[in-house]
PDB file of N, CA and C in Angstrom:
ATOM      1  N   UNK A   1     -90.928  55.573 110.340  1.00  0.00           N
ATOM      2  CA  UNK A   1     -92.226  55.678 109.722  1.00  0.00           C
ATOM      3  C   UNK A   1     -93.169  56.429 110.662  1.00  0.00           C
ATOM      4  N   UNK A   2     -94.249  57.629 110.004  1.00  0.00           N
ATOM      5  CA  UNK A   2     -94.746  58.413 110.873  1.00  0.00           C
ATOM      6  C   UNK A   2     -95.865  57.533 111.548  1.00  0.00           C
ATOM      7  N   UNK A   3     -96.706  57.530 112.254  1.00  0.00           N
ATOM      8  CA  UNK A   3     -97.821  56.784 112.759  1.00  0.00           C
ATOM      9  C   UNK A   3     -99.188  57.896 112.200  1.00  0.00           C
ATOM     10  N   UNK A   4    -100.184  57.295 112.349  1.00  0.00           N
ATOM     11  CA  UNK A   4    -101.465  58.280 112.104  1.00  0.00           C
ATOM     12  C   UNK A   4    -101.612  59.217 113.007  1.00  0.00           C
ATOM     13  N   UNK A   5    -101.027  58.998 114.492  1.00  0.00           N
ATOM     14  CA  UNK A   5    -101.714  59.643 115.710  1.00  0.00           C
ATOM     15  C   UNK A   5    -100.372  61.136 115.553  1.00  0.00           C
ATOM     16  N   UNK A   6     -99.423  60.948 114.741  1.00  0.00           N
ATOM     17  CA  UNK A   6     -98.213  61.945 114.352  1.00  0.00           C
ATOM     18  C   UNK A   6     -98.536  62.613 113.213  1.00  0.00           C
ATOM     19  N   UNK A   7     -99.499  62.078 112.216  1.00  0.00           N
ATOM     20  CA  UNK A   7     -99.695  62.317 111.009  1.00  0.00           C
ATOM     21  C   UNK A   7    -100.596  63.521 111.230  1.00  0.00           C
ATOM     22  N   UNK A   8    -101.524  63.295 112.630  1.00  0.00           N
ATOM     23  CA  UNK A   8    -102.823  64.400 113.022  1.00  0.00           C
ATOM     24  C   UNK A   8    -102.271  65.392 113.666  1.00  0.00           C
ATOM     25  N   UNK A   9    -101.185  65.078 114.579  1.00  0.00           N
ATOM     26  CA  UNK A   9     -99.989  65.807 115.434  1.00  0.00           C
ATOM     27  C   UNK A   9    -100.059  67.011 114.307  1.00  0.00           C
ATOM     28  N   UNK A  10     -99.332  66.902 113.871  1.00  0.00           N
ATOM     29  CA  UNK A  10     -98.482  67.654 112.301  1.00  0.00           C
ATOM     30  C   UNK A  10     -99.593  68.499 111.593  1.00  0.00           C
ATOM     31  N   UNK A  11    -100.688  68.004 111.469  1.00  0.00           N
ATOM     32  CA  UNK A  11    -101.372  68.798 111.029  1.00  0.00           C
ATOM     33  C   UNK A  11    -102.486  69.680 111.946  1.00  0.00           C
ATOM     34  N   UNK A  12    -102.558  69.481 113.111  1.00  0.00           N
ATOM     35  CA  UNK A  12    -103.176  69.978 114.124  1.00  0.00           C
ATOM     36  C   UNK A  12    -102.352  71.304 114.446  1.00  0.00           C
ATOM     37  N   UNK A  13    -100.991  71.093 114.780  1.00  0.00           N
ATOM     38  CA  UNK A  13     -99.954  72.473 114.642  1.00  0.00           C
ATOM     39  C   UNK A  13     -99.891  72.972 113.734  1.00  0.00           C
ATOM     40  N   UNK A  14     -99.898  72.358 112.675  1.00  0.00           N
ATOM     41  CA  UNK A  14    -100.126  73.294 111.094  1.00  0.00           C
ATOM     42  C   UNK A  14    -101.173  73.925 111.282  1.00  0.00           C
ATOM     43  N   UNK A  15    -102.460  73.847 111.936  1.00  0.00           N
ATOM     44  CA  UNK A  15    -103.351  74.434 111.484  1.00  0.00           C
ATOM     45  C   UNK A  15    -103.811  75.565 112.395  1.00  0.00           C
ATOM     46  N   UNK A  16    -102.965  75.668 113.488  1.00  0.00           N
ATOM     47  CA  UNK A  16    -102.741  76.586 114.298  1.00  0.00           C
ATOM     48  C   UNK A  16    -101.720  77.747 114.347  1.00  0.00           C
ATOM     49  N   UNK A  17    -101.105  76.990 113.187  1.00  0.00           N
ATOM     50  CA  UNK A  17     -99.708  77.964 112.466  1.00  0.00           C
ATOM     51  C   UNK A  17    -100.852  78.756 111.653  1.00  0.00           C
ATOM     52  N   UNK A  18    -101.179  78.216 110.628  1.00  0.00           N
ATOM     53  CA  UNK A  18    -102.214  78.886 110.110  1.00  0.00           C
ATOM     54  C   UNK A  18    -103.101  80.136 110.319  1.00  0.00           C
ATOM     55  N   UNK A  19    -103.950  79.544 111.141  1.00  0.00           N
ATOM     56  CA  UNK A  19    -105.186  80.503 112.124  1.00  0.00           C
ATOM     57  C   UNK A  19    -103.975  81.565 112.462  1.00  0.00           C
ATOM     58  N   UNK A  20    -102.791  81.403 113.269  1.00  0.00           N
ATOM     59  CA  UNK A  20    -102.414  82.411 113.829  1.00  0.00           C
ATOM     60  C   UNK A  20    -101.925  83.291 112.887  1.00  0.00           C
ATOM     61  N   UNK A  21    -101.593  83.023 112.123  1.00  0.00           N
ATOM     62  CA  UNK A  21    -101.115  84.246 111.003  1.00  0.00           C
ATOM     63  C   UNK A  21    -102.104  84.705 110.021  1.00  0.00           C
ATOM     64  N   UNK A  22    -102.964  84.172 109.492  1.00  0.00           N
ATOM     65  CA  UNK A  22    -104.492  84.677 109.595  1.00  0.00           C
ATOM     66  C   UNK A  22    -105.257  85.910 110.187  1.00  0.00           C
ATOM     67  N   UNK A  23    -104.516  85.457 111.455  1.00  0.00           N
ATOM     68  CA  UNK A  23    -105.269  86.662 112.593  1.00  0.00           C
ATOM     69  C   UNK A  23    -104.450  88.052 112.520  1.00  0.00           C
ATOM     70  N   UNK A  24    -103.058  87.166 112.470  1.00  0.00           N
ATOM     71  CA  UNK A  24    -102.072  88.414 112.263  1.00  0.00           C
ATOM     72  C   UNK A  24    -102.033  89.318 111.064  1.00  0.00           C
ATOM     73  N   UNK A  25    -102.355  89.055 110.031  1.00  0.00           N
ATOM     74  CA  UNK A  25    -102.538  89.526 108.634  1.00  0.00           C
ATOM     75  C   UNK A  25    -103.916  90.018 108.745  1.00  0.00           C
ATOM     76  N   UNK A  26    -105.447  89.246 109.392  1.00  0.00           N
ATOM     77  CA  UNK A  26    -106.313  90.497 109.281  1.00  0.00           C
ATOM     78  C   UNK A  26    -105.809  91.655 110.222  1.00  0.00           C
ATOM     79  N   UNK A  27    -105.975  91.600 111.995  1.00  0.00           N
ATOM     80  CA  UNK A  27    -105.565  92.681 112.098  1.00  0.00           C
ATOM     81  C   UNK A  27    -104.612  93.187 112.071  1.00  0.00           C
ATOM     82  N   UNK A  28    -103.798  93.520 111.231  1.00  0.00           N
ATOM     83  CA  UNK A  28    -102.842  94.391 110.490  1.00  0.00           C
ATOM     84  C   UNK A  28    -103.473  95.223 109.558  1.00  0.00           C
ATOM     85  N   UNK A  29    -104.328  94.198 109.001  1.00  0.00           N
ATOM     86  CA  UNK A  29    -105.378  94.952 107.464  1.00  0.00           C
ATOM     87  C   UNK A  29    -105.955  95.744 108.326  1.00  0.00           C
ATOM     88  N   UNK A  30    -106.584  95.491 109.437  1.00  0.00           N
ATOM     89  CA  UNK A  30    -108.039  96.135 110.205  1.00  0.00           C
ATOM     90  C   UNK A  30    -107.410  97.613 110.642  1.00  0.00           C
ATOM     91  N   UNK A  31    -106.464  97.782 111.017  1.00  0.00           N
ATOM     92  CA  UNK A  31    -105.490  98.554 111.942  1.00  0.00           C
ATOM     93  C   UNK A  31    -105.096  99.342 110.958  1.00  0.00           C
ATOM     94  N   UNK A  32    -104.493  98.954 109.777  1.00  0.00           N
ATOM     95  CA  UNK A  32    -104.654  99.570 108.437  1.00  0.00           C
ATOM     96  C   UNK A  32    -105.598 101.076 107.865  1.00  0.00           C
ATOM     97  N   UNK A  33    -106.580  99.841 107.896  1.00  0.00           N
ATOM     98  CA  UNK A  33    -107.869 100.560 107.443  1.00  0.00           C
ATOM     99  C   UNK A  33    -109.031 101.201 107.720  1.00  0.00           C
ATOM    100  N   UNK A  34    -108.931 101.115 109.329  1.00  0.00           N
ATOM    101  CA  UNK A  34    -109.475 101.706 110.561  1.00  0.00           C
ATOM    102  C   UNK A  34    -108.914 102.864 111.267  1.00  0.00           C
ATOM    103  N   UNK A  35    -107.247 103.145 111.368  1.00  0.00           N
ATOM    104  CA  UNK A  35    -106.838 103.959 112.118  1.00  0.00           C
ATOM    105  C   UNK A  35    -105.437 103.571 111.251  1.00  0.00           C
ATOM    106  N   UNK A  36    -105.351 104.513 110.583  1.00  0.00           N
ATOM    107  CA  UNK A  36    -103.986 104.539 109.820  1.00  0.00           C
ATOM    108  C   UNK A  36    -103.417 105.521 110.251  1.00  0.00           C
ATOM    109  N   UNK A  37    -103.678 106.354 111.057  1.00  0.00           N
ATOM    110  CA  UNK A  37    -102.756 107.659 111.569  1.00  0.00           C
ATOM    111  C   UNK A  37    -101.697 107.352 112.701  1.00  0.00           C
ATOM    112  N   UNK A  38    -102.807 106.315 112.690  1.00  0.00           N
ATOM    113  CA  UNK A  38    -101.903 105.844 114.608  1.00  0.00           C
ATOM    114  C   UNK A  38    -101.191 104.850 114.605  1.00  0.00           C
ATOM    115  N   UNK A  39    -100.842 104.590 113.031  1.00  0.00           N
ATOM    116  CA  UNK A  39     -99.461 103.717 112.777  1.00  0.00           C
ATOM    117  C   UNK A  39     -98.210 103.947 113.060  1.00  0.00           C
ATOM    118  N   UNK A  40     -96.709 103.293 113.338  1.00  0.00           N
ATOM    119  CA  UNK A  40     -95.801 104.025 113.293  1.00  0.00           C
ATOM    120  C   UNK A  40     -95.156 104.624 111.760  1.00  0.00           C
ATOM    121  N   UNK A  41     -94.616 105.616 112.089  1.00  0.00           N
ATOM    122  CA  UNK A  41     -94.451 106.493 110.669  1.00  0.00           C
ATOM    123  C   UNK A  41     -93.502 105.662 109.789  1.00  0.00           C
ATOM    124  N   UNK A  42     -92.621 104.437 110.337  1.00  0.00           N
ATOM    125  CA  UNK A  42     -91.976 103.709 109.439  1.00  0.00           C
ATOM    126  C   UNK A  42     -93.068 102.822 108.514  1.00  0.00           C
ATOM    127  N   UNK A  43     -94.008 102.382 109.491  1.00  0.00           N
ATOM    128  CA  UNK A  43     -94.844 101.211 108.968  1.00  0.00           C
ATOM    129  C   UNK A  43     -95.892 101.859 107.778  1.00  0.00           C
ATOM    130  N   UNK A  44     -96.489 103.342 108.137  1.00  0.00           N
ATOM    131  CA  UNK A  44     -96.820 103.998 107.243  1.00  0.00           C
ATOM    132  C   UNK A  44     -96.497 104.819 105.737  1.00  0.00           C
ATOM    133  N   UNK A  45     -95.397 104.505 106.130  1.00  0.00           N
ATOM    134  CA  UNK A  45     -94.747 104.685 104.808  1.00  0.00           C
ATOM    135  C   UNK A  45     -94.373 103.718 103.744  1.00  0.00           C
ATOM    136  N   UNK A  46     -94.361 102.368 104.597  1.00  0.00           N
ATOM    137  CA  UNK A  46     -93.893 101.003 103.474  1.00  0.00           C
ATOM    138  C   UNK A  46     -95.381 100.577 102.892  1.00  0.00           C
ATOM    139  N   UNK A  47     -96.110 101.085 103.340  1.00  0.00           N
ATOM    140  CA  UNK A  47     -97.446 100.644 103.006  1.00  0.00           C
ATOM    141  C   UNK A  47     -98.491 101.466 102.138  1.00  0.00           C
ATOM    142  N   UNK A  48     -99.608 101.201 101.224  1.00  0.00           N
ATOM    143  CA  UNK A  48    -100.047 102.207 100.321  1.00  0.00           C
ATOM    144  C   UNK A  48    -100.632 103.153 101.331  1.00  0.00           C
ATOM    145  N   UNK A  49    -101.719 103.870 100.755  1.00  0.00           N
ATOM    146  CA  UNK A  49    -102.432 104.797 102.264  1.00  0.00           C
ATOM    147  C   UNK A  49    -103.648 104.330 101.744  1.00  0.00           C
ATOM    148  N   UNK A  50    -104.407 104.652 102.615  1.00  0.00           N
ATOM    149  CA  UNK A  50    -105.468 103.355 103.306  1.00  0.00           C
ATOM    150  C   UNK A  50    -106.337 104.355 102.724  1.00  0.00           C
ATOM    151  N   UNK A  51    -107.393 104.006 102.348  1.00  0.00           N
ATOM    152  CA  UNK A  51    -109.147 104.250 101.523  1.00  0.00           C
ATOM    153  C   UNK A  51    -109.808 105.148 102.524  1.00  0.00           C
ATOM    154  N   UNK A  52    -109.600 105.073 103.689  1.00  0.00           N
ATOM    155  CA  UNK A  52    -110.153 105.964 104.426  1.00  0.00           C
ATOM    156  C   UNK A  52    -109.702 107.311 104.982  1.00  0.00           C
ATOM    157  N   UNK A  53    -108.586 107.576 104.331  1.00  0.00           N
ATOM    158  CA  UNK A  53    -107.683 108.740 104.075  1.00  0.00           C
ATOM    159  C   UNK A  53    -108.104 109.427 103.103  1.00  0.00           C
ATOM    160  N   UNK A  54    -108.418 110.918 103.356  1.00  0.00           N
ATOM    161  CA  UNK A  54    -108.320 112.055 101.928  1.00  0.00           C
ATOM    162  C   UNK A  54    -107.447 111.714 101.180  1.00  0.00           C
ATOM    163  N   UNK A  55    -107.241 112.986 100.479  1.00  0.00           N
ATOM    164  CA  UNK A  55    -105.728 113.202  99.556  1.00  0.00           C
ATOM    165  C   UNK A  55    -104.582 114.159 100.456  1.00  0.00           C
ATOM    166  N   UNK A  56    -103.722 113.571 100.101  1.00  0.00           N
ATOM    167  CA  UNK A  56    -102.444 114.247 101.120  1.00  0.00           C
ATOM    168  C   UNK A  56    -102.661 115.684 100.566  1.00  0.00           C
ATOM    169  N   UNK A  57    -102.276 116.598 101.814  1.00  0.00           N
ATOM    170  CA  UNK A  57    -101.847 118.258 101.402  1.00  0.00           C
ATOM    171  C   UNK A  57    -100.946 118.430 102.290  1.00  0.00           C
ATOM    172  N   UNK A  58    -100.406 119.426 101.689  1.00  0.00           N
ATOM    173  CA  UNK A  58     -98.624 119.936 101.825  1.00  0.00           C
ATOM    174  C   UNK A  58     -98.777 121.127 102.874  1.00  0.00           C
ATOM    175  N   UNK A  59     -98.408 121.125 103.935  1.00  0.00           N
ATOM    176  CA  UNK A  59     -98.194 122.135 104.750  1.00  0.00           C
ATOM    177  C   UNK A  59     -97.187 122.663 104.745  1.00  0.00           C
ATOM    178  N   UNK A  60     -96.387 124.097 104.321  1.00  0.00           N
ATOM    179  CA  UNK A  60     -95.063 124.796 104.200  1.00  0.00           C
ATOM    180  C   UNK A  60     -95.592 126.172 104.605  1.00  0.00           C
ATOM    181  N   UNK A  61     -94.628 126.632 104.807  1.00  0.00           N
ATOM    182  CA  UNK A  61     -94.328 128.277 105.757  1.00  0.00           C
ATOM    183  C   UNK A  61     -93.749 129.327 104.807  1.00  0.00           C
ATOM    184  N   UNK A  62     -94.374 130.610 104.356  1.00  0.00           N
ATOM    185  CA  UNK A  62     -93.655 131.113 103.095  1.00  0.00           C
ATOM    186  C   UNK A  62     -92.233 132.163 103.972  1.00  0.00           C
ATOM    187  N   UNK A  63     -91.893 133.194 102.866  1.00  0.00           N
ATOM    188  CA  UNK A  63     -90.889 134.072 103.837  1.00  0.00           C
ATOM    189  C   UNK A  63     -91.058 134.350 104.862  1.00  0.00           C
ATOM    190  N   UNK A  64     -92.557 134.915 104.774  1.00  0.00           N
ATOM    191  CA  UNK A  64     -92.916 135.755 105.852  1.00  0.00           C
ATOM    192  C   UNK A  64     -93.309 135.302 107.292  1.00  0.00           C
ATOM    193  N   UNK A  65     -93.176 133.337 106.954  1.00  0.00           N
ATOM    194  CA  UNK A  65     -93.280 132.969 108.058  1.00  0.00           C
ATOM    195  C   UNK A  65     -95.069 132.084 108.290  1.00  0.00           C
ATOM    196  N   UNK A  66     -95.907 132.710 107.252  1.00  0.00           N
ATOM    197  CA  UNK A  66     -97.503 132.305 107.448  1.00  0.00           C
ATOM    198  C   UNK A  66     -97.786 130.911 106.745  1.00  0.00           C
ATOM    199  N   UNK A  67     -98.357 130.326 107.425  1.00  0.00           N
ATOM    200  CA  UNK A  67     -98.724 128.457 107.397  1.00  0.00           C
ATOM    201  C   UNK A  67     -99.477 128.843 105.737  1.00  0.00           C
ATOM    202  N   UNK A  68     -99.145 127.870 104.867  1.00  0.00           N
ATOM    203  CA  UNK A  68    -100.019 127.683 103.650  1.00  0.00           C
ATOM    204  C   UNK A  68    -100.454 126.100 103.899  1.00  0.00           C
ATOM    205  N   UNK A  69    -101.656 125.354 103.256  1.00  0.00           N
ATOM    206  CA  UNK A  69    -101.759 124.558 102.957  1.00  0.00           C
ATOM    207  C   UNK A  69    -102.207 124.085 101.420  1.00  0.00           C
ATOM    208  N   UNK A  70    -101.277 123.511 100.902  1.00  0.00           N
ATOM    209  CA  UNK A  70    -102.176 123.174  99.516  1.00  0.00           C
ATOM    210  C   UNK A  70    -102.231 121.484  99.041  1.00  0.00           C
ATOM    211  N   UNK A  71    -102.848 121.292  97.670  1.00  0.00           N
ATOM    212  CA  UNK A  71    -103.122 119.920  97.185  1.00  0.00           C
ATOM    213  C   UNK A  71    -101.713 119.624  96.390  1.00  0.00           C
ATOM    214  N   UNK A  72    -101.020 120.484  95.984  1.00  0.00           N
ATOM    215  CA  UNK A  72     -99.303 119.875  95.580  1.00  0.00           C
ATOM    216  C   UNK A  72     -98.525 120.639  96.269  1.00  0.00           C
ATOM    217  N   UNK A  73     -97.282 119.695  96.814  1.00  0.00           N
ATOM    218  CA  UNK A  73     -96.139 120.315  97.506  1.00  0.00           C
ATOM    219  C   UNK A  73     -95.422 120.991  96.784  1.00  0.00           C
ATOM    220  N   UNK A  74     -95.079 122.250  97.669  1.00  0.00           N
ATOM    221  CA  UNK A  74     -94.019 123.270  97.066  1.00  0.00           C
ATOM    222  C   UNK A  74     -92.589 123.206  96.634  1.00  0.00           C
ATOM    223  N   UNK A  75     -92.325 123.658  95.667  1.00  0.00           N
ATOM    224  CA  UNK A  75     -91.203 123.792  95.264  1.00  0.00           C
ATOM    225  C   UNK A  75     -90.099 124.420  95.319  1.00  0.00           C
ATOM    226  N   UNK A  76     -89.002 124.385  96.199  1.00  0.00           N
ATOM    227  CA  UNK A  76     -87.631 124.491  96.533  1.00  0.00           C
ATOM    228  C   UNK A  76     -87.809 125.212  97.783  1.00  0.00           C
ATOM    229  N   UNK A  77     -88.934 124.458  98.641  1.00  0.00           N
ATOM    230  CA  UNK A  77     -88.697 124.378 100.548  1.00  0.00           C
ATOM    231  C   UNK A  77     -89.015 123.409 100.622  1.00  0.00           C
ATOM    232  N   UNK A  78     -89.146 123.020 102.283  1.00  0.00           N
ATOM    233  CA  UNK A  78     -89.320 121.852 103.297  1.00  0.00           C
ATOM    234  C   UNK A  78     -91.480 122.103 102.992  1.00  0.00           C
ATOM    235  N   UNK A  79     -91.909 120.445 103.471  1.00  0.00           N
ATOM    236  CA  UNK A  79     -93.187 120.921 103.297  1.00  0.00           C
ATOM    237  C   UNK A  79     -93.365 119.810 103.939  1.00  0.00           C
ATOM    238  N   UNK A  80     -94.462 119.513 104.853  1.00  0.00           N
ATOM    239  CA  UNK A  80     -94.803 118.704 105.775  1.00  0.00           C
ATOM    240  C   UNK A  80     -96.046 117.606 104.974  1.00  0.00           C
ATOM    241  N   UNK A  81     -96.010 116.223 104.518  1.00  0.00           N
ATOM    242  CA  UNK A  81     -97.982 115.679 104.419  1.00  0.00           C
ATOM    243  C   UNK A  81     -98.260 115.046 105.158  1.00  0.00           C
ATOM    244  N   UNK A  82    -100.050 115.903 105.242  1.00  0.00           N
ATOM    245  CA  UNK A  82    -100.705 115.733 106.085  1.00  0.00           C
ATOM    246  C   UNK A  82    -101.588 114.917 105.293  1.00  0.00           C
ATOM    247  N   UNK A  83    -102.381 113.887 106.036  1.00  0.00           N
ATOM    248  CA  UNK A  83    -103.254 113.114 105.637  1.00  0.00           C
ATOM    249  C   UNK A  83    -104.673 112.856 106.631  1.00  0.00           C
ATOM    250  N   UNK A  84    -105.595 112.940 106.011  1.00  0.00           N
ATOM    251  CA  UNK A  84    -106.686 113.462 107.227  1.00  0.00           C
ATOM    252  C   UNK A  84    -108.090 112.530 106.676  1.00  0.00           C
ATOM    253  N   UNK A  85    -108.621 112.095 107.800  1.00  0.00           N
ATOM    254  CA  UNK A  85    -110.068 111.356 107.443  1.00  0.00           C
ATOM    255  C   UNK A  85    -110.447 112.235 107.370  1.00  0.00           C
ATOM    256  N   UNK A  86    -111.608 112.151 105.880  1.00  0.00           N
ATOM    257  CA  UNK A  86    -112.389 113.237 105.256  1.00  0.00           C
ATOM    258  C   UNK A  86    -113.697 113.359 105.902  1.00  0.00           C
ATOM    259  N   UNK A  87    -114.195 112.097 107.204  1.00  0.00           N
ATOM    260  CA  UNK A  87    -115.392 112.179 107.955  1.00  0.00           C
ATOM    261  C   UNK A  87    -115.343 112.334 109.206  1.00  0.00           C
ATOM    262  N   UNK A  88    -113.748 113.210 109.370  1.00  0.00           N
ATOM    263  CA  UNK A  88    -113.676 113.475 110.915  1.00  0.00           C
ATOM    264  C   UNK A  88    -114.766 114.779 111.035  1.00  0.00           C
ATOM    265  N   UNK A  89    -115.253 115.174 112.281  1.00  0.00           N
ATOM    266  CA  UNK A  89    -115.805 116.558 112.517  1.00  0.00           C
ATOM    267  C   UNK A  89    -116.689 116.920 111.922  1.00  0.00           C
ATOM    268  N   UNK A  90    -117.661 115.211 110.820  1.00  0.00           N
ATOM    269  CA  UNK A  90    -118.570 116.064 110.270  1.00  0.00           C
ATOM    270  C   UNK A  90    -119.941 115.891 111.500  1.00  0.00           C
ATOM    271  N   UNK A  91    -120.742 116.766 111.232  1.00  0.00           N
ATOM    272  CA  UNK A  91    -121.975 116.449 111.588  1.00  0.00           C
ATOM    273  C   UNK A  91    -123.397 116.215 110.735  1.00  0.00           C
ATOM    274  N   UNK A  92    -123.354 114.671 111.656  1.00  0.00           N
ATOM    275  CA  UNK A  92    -124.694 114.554 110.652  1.00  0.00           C
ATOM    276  C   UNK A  92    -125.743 115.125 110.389  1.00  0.00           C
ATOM    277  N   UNK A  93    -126.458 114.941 108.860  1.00  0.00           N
ATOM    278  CA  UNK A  93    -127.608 115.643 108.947  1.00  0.00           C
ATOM    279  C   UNK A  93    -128.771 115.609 109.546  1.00  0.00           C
ATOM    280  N   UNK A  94    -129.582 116.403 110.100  1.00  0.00           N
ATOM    281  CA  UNK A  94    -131.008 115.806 110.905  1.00  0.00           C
ATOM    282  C   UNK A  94    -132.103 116.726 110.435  1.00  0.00           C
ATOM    283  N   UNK A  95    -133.291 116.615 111.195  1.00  0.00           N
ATOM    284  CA  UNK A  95    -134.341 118.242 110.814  1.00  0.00           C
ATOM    285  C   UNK A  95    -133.496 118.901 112.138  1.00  0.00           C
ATOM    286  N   UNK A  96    -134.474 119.830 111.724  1.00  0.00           N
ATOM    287  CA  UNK A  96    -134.140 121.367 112.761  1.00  0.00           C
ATOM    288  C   UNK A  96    -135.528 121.435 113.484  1.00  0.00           C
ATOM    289  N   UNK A  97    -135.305 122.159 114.477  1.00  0.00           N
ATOM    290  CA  UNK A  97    -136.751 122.114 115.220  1.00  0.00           C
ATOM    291  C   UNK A  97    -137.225 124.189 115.077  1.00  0.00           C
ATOM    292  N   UNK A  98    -137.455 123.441 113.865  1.00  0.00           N
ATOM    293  CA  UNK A  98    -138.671 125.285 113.536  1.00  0.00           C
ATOM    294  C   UNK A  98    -139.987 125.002 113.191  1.00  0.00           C
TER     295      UNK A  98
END
């Protein structure tokens, strides 16, 4: 028969089982949805793509050898996707001093 002081036992580790996977499941989300580039490429692929990502574009090389990029991948070559935060490199707006 359990005692009360086993009964709190049990649920005191439960609830630290808990919290810890909690933590583990947000940052995973956070890591996710913060810096999805700097995932590994297995983990990025089992997973949707994250809200803070553009739309993928297709990087391929024609005969002649010159980089194209477009919004659908090409048809019957190799084509690389790229996925890019759409608020990297911007600069914000401010006044101007005239």
């Amino acid at each position: 028969m359990r005692t009360p002081a086993s009964i709190r036992q049990a649920r005191g580790r439960a609830s630290i089982l808990l919290m810890l996977f909690v933590a583990l499941i947000a940052s995973g989300a956070a890591w996710w949805y913060f810096a999805p580039a700097s995932m590994p490429a297995w983990l990025a692929r089992a997973l949707p793509g994250s809200p803070r990502l553009g739309p993928a574009l297709y990087t391929w090389r024609d005969d002649k050898g010159r980089l194209h990029a477009t919004d659908r991948p090409p048809t019957g070559r190799p084509y690389e996707t790229v996925r890019y935060d759409p608020d990297t490199n911007v600069v914000p707006g401010g006044s101007s001093k005239e």
